[in-house]
PDB file of N, CA and C in Angstrom:
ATOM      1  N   UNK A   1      11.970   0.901 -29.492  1.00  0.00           N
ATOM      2  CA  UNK A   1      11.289   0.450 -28.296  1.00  0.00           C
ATOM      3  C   UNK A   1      10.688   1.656 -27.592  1.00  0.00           C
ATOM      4  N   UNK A   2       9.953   1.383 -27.088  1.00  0.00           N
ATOM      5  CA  UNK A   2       8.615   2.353 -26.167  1.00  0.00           C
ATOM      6  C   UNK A   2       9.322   2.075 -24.898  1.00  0.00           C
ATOM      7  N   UNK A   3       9.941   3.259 -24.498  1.00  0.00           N
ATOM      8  CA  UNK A   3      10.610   3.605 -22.430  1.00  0.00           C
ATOM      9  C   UNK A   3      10.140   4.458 -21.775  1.00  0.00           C
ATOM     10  N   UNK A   4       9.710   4.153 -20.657  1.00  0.00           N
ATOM     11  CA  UNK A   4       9.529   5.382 -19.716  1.00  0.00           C
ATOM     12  C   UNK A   4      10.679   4.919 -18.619  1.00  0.00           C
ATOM     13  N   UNK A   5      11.176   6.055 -18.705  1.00  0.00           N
ATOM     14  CA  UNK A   5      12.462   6.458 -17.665  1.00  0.00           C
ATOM     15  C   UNK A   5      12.537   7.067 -16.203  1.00  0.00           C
ATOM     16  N   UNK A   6      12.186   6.438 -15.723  1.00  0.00           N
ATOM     17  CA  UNK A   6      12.071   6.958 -14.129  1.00  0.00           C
ATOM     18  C   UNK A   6      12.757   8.441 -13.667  1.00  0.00           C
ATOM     19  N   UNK A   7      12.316   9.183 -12.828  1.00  0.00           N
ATOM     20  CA  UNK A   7      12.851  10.216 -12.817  1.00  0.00           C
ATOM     21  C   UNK A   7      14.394  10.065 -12.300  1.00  0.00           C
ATOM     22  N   UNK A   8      14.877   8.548 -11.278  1.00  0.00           N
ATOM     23  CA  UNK A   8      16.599   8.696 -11.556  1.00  0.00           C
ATOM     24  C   UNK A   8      17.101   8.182 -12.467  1.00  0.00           C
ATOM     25  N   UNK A   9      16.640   8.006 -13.497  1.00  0.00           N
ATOM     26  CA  UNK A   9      17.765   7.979 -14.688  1.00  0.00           C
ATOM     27  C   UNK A   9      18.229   8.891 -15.378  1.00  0.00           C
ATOM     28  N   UNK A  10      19.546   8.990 -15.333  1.00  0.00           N
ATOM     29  CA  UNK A  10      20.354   9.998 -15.996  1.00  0.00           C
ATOM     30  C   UNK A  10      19.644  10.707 -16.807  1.00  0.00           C
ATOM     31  N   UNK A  11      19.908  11.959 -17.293  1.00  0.00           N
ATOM     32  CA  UNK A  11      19.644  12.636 -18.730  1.00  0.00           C
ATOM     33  C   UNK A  11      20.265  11.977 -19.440  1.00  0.00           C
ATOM     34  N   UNK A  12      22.014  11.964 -19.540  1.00  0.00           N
ATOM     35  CA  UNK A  12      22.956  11.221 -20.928  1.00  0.00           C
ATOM     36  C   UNK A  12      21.754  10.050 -21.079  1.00  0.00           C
ATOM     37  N   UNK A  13      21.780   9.345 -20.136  1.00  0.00           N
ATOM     38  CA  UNK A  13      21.294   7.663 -20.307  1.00  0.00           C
ATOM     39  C   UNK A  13      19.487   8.099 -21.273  1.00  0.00           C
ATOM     40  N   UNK A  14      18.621   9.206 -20.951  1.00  0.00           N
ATOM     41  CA  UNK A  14      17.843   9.207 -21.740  1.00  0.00           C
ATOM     42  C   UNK A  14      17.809   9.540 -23.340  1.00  0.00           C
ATOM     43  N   UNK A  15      19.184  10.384 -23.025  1.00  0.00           N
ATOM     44  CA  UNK A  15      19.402  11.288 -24.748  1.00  0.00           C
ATOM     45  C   UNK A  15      20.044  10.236 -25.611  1.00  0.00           C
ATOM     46  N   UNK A  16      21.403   9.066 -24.849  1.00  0.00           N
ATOM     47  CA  UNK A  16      21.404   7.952 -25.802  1.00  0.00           C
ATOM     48  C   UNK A  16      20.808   7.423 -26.301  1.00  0.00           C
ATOM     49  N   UNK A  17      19.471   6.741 -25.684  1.00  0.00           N
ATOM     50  CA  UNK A  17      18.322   6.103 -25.813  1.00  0.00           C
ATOM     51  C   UNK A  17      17.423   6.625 -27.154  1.00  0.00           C
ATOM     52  N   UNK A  18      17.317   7.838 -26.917  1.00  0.00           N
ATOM     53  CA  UNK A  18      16.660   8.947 -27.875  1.00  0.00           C
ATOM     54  C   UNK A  18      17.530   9.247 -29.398  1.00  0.00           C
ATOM     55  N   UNK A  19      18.794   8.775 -29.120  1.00  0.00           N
ATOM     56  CA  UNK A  19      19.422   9.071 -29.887  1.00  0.00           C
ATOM     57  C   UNK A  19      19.902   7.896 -30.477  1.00  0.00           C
ATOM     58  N   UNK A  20      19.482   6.363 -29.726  1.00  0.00           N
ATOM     59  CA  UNK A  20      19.456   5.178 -30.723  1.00  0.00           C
ATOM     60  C   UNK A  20      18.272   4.985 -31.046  1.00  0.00           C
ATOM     61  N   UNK A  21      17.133   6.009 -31.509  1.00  0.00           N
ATOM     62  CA  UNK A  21      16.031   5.583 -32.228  1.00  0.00           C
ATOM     63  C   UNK A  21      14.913   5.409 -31.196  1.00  0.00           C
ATOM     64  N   UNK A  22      14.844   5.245 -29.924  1.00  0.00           N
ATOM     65  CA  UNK A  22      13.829   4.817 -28.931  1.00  0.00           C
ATOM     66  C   UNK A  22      12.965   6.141 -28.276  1.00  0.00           C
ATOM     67  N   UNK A  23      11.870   5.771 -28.766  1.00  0.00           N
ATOM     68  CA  UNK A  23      10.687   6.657 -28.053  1.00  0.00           C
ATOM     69  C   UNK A  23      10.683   6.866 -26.499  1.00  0.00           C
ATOM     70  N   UNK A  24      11.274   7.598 -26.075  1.00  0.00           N
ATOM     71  CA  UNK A  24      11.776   7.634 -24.674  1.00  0.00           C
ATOM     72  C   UNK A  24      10.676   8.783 -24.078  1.00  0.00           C
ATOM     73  N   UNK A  25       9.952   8.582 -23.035  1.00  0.00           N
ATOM     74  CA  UNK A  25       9.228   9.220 -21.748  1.00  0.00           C
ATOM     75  C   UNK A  25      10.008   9.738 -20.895  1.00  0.00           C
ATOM     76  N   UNK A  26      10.440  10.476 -20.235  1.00  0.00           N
ATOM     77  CA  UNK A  26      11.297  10.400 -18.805  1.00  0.00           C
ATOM     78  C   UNK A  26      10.246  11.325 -18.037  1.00  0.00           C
ATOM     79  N   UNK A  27       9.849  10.940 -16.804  1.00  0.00           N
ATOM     80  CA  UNK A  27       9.580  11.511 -15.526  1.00  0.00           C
ATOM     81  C   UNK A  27      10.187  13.010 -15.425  1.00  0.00           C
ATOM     82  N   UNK A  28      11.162  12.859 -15.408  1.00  0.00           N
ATOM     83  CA  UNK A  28      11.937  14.526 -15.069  1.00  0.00           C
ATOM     84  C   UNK A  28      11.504  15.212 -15.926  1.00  0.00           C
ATOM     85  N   UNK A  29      10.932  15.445 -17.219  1.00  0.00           N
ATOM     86  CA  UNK A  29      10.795  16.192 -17.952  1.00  0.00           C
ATOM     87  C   UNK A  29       9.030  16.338 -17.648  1.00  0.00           C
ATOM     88  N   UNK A  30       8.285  16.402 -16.548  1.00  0.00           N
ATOM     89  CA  UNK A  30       6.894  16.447 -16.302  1.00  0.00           C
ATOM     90  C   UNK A  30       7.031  17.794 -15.099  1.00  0.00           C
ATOM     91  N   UNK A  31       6.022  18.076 -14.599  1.00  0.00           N
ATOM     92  CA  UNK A  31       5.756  18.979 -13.364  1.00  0.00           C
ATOM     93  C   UNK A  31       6.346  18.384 -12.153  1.00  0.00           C
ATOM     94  N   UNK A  32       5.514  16.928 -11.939  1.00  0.00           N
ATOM     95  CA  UNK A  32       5.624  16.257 -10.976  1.00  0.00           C
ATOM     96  C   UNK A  32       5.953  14.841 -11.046  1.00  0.00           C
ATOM     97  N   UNK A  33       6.315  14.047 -10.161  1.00  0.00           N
ATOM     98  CA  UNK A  33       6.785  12.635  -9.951  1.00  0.00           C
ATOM     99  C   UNK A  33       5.248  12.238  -9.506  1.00  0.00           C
ATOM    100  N   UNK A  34       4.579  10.904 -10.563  1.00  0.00           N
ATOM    101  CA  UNK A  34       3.552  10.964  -9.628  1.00  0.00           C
ATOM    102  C   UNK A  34       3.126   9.987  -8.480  1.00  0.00           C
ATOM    103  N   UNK A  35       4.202   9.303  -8.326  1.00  0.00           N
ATOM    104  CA  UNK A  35       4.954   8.414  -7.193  1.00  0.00           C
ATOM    105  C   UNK A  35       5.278   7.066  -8.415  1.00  0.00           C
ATOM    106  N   UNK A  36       5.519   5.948  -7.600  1.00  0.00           N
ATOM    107  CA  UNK A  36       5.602   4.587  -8.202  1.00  0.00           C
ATOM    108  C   UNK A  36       4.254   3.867  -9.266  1.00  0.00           C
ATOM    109  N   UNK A  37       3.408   3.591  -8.034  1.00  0.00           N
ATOM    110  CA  UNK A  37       2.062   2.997  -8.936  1.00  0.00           C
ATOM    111  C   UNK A  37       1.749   3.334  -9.543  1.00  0.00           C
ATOM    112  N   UNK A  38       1.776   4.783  -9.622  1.00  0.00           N
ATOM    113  CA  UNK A  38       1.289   5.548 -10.727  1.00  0.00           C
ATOM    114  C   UNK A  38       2.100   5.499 -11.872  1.00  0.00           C
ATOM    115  N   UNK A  39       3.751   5.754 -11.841  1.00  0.00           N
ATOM    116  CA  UNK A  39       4.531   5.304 -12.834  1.00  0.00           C
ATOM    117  C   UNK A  39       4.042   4.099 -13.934  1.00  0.00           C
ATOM    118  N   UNK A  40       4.411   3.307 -12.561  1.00  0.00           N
ATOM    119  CA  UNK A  40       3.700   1.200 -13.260  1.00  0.00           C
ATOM    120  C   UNK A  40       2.809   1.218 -13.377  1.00  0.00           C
ATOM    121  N   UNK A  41       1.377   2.048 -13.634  1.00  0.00           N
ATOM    122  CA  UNK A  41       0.694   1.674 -13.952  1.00  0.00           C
ATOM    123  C   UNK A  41       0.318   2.632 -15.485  1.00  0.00           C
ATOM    124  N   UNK A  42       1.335   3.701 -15.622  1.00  0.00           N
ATOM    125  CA  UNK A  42       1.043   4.134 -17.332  1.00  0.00           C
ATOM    126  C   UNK A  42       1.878   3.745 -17.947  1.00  0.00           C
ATOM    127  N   UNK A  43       3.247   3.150 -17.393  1.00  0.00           N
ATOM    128  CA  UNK A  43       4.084   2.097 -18.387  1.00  0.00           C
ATOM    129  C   UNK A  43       2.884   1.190 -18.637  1.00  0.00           C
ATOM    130  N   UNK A  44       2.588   0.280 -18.440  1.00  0.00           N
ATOM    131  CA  UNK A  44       1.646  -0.890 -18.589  1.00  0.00           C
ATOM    132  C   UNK A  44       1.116  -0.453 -19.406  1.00  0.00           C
ATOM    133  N   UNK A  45       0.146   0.700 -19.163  1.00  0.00           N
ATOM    134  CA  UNK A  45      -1.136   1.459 -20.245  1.00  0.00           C
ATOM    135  C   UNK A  45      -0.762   1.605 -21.184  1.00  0.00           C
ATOM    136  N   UNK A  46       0.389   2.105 -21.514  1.00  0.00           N
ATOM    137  CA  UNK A  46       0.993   2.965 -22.689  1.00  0.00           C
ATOM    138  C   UNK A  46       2.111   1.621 -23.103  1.00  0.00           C
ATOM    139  N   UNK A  47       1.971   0.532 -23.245  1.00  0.00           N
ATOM    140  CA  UNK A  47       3.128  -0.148 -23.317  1.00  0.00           C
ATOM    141  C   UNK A  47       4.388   0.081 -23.539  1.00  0.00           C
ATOM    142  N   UNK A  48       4.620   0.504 -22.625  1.00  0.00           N
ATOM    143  CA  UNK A  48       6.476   1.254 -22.538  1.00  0.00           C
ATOM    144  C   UNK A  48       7.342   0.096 -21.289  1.00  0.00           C
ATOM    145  N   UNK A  49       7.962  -0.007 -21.559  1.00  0.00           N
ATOM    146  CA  UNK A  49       9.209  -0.523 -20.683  1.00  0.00           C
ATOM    147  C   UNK A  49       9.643   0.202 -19.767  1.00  0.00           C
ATOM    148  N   UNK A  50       9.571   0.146 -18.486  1.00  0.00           N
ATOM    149  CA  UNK A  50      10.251   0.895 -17.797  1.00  0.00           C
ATOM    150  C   UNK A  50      11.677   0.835 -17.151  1.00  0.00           C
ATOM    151  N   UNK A  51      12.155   1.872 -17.147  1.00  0.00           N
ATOM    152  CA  UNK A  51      13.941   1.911 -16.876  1.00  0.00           C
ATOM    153  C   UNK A  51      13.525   2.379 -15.359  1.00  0.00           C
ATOM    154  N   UNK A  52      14.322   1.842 -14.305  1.00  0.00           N
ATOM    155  CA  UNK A  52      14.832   2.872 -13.267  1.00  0.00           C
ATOM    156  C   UNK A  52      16.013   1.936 -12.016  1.00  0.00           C
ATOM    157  N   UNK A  53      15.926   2.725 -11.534  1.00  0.00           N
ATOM    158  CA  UNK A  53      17.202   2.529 -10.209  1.00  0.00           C
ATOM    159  C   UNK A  53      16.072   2.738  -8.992  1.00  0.00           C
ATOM    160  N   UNK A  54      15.167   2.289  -8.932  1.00  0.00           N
ATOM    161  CA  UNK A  54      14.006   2.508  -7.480  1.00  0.00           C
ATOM    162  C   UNK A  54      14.099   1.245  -7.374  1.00  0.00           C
ATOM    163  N   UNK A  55      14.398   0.722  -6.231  1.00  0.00           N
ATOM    164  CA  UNK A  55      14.385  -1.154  -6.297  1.00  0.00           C
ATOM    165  C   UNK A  55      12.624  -1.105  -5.371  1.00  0.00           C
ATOM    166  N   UNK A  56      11.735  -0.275  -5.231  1.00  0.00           N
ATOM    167  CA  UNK A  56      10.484  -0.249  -4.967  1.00  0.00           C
ATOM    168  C   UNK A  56       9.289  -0.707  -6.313  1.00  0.00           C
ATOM    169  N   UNK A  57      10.054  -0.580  -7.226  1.00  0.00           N
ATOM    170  CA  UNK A  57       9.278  -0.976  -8.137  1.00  0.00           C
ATOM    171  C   UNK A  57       9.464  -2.641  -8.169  1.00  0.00           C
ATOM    172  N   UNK A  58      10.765  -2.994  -7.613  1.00  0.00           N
ATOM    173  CA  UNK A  58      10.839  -4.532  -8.321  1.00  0.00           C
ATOM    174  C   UNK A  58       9.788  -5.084  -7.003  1.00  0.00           C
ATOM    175  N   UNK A  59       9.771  -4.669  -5.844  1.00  0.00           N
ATOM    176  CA  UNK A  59       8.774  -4.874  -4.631  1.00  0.00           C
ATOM    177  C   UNK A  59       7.519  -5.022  -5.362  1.00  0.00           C
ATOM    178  N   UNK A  60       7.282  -3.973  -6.376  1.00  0.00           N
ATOM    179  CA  UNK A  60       5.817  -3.768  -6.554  1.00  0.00           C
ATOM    180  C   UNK A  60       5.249  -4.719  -7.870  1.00  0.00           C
ATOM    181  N   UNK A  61       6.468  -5.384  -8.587  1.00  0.00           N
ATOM    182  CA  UNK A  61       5.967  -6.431  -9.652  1.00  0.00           C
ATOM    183  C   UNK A  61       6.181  -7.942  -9.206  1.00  0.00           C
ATOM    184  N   UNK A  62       7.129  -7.648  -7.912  1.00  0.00           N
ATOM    185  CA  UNK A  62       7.327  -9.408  -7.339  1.00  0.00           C
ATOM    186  C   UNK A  62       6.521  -9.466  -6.539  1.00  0.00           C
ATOM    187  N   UNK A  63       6.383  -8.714  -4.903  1.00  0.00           N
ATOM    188  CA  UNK A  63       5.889  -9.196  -4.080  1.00  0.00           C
ATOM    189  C   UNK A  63       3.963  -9.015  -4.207  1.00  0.00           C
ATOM    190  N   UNK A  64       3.814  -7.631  -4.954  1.00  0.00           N
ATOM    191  CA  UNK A  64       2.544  -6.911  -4.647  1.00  0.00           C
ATOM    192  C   UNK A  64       1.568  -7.405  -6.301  1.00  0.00           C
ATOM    193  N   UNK A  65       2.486  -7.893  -7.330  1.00  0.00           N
ATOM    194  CA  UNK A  65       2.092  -9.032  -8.518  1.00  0.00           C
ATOM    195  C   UNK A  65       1.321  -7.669  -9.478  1.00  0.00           C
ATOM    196  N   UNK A  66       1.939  -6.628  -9.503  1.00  0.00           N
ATOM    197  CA  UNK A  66       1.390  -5.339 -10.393  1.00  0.00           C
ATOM    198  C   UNK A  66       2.019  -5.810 -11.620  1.00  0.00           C
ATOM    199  N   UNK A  67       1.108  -5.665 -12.699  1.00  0.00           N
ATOM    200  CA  UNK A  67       1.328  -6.018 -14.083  1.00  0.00           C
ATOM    201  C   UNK A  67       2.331  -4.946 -14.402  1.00  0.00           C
ATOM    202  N   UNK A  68       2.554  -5.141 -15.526  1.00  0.00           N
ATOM    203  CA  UNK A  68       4.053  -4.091 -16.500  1.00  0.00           C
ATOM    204  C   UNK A  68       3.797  -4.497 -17.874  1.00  0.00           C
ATOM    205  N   UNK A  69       4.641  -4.107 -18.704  1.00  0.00           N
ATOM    206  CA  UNK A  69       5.113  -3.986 -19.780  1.00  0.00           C
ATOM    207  C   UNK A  69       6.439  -3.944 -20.353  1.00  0.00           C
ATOM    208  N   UNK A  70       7.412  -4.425 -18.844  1.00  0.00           N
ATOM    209  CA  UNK A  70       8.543  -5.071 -19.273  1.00  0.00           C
ATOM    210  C   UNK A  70       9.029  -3.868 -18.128  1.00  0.00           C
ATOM    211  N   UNK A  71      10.307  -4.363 -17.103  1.00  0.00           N
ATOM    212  CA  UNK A  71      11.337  -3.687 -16.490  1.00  0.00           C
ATOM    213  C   UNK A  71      12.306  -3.921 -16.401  1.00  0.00           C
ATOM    214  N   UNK A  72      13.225  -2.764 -16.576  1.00  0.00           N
ATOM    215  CA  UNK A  72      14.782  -2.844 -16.272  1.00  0.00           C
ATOM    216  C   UNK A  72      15.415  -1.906 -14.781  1.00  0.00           C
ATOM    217  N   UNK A  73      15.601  -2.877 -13.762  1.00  0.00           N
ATOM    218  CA  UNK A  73      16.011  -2.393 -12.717  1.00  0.00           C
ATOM    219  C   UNK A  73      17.446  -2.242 -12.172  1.00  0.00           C
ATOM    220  N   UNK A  74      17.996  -1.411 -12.431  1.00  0.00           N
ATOM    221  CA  UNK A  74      19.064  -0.749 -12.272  1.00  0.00           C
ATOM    222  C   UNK A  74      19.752  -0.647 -11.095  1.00  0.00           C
ATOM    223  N   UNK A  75      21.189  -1.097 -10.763  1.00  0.00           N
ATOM    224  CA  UNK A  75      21.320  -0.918  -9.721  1.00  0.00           C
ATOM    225  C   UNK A  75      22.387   0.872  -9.913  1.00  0.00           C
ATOM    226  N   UNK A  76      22.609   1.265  -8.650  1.00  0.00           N
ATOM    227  CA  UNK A  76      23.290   2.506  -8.577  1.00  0.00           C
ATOM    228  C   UNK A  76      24.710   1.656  -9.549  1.00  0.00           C
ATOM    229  N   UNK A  77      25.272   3.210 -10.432  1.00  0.00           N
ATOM    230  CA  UNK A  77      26.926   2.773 -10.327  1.00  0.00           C
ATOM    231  C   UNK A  77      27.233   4.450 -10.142  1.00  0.00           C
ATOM    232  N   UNK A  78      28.387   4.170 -10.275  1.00  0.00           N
ATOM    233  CA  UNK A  78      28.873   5.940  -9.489  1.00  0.00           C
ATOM    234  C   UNK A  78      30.036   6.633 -10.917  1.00  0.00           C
ATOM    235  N   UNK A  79      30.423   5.371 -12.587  1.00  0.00           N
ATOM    236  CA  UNK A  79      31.151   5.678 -13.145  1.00  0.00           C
ATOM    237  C   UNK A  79      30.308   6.759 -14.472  1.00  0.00           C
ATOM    238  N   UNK A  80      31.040   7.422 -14.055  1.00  0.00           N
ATOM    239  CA  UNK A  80      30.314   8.334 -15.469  1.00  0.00           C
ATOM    240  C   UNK A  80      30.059   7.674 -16.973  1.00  0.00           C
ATOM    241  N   UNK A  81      28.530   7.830 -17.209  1.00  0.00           N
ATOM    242  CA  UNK A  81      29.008   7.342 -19.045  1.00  0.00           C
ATOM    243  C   UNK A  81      28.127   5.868 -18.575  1.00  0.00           C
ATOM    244  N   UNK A  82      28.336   5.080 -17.617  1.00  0.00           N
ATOM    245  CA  UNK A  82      28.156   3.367 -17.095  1.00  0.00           C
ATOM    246  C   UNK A  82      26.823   3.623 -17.194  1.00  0.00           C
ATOM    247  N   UNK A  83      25.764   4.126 -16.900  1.00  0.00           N
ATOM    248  CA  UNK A  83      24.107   4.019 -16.912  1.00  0.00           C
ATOM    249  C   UNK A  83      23.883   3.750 -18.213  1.00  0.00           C
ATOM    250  N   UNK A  84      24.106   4.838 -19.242  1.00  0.00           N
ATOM    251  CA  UNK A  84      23.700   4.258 -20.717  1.00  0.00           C
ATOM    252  C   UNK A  84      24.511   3.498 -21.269  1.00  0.00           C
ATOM    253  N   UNK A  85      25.247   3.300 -21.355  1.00  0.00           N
ATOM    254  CA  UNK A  85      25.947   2.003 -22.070  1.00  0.00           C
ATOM    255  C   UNK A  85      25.253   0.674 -21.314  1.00  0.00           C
ATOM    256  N   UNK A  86      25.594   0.322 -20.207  1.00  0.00           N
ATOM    257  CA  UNK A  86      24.542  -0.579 -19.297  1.00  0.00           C
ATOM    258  C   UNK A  86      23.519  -1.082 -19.679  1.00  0.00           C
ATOM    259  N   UNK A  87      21.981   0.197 -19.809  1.00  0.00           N
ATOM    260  CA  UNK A  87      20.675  -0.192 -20.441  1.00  0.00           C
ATOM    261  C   UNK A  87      21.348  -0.059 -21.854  1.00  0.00           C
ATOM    262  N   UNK A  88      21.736   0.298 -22.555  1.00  0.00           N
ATOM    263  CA  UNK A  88      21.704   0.431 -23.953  1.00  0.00           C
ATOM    264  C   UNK A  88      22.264  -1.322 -24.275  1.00  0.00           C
ATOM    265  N   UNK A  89      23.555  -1.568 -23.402  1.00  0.00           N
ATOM    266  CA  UNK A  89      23.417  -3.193 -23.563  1.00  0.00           C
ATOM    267  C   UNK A  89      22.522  -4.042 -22.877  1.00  0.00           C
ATOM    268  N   UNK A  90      21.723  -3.625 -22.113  1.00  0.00           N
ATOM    269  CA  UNK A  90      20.585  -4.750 -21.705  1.00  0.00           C
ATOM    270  C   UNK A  90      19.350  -4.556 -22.884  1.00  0.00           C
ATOM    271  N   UNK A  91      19.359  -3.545 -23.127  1.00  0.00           N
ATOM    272  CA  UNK A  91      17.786  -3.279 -24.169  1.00  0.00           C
ATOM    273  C   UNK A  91      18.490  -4.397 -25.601  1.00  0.00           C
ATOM    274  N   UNK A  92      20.060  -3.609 -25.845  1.00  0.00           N
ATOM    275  CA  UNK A  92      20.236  -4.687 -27.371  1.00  0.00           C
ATOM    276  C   UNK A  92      20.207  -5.914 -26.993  1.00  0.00           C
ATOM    277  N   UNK A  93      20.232  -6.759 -25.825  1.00  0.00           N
ATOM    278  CA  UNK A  93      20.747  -8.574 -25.791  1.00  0.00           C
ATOM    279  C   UNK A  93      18.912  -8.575 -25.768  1.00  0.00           C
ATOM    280  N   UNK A  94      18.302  -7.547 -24.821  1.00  0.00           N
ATOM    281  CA  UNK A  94      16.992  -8.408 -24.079  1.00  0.00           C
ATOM    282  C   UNK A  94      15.763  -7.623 -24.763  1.00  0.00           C
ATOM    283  N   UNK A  95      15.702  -7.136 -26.102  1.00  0.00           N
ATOM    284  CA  UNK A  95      14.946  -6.052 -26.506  1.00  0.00           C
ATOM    285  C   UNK A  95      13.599  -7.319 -26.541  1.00  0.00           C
ATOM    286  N   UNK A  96      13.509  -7.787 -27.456  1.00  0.00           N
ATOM    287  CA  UNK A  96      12.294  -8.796 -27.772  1.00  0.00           C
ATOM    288  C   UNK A  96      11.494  -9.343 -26.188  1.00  0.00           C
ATOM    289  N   UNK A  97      12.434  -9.766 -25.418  1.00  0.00           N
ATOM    290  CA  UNK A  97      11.713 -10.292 -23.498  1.00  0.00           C
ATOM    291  C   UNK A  97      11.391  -9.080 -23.125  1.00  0.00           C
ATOM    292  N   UNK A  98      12.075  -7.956 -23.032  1.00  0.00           N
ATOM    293  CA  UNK A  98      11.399  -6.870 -22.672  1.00  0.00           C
ATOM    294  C   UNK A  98      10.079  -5.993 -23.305  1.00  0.00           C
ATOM    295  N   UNK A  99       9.904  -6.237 -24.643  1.00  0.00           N
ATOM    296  CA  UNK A  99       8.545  -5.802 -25.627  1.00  0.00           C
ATOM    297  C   UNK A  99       7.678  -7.059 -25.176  1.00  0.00           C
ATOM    298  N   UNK A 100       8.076  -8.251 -24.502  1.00  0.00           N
ATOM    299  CA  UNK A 100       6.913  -9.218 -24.027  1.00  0.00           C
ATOM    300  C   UNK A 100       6.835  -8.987 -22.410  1.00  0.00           C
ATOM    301  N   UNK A 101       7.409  -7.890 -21.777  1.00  0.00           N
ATOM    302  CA  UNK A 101       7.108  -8.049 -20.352  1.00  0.00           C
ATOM    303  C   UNK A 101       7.893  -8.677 -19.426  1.00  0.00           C
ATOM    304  N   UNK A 102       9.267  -8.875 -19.989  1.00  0.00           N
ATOM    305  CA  UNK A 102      10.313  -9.205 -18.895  1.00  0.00           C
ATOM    306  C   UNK A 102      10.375  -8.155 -17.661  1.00  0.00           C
ATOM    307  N   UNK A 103      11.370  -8.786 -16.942  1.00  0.00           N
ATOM    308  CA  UNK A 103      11.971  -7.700 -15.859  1.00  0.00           C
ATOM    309  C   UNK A 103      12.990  -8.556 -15.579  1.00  0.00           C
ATOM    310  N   UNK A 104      14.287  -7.281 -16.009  1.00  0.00           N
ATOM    311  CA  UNK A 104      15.454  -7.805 -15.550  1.00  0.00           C
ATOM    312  C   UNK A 104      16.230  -6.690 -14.677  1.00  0.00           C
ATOM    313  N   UNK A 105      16.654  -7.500 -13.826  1.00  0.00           N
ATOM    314  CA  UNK A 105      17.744  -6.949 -12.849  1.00  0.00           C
ATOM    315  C   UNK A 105      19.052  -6.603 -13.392  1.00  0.00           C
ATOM    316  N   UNK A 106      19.851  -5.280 -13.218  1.00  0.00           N
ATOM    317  CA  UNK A 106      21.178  -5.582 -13.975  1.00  0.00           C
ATOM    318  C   UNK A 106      21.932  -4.812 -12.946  1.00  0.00           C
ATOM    319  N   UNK A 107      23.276  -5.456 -12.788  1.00  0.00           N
ATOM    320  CA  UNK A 107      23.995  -5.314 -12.178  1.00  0.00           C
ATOM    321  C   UNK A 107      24.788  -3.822 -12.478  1.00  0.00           C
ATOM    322  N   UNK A 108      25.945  -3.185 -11.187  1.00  0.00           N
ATOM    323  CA  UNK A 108      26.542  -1.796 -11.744  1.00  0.00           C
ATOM    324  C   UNK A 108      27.688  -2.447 -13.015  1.00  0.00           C
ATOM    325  N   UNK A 109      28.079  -3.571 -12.849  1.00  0.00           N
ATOM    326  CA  UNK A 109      29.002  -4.105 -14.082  1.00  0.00           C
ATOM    327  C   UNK A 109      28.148  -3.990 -15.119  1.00  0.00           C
ATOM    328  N   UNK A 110      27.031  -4.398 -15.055  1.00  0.00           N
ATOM    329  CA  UNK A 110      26.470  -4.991 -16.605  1.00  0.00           C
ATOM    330  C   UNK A 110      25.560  -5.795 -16.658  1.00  0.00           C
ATOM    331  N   UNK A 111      25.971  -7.095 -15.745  1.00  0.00           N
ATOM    332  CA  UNK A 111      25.342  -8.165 -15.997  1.00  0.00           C
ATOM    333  C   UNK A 111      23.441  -8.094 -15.633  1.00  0.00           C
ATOM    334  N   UNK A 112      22.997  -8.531 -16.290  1.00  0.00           N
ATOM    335  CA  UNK A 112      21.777  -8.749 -16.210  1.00  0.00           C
ATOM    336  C   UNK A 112      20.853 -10.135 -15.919  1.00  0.00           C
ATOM    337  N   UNK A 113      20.141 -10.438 -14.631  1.00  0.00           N
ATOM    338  CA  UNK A 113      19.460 -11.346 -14.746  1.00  0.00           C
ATOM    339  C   UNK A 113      17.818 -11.083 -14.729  1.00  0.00           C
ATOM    340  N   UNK A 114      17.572 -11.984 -15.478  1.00  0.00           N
ATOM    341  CA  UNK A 114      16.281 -12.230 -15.113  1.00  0.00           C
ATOM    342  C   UNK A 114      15.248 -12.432 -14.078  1.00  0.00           C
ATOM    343  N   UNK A 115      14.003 -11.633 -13.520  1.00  0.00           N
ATOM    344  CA  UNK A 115      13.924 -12.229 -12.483  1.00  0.00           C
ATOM    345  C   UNK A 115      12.114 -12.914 -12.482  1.00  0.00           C
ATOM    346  N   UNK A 116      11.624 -13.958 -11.663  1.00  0.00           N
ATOM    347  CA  UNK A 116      10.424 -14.652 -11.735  1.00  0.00           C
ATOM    348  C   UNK A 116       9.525 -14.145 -10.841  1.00  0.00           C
ATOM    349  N   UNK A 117       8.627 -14.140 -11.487  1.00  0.00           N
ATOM    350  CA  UNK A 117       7.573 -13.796  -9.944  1.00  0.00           C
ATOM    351  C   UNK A 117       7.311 -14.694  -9.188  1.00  0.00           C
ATOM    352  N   UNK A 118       6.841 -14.622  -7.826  1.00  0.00           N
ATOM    353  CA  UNK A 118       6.874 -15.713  -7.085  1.00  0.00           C
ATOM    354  C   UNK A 118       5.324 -16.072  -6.972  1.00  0.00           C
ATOM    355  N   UNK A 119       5.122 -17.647  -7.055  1.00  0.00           N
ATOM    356  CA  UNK A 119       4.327 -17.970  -7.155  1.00  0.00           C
ATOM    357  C   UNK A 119       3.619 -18.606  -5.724  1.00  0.00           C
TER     358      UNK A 119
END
């Protein structure tokens, strides 16, 4: 799978990723952050999925109706190790909805829902 990784996602959580086979982007590894829209709008370009813990992005695909290429919105957890295992189990259950442009919400446990745009 094609990810771009927001600049708060872990390093571990990018090098797992990288290290189960996935073409991983991360933000932190650039000069600069080049804010949000700009993020969502070269995930989209570049069809990558985007990972992050900014709940400004889920603002910017529900309320403000900015296209994607699939998101996983992260909430904070504080246990070491919990970020990649987390996405690494949301990408294996939701890999196929996310290569079509899902966006799912996932909880610091795990759980993941789906979420709709509002119409």
């Amino acid at each position: 799978m094609r990810i771009l990784a927001d600049s708060n996602v872990q390093k571990s959580t990018v090098v797992a990723l990288r290290l189960d086979g996935h073409d991983v982007a991360w933000v932190m590894e650039r000069e600069s952050d080049p804010g949000d829209r700009a993020i969502l709008e070269e995930a989209f370009r570049s069809r990558r999925v985007l990972v992050t813990v900014d709940k400004g992005f889920g603002r910017l695909v529900v309320a403000e109706r900015r296209s994607h290429a699939g998101l996983v919105l992260l909430d904070e957890t504080k246990r070491p190790g919990a970020q990649a295992e987390i996405v690494r189990g949301c990408i294996e259950k939701f890999e196929a909805d996310l290569v079509s442009g899902a966006f799912f919400r996932v909880s610091a446990d795990g759980r993941a829902r789906r979420q709709r745009r509002r119409t």
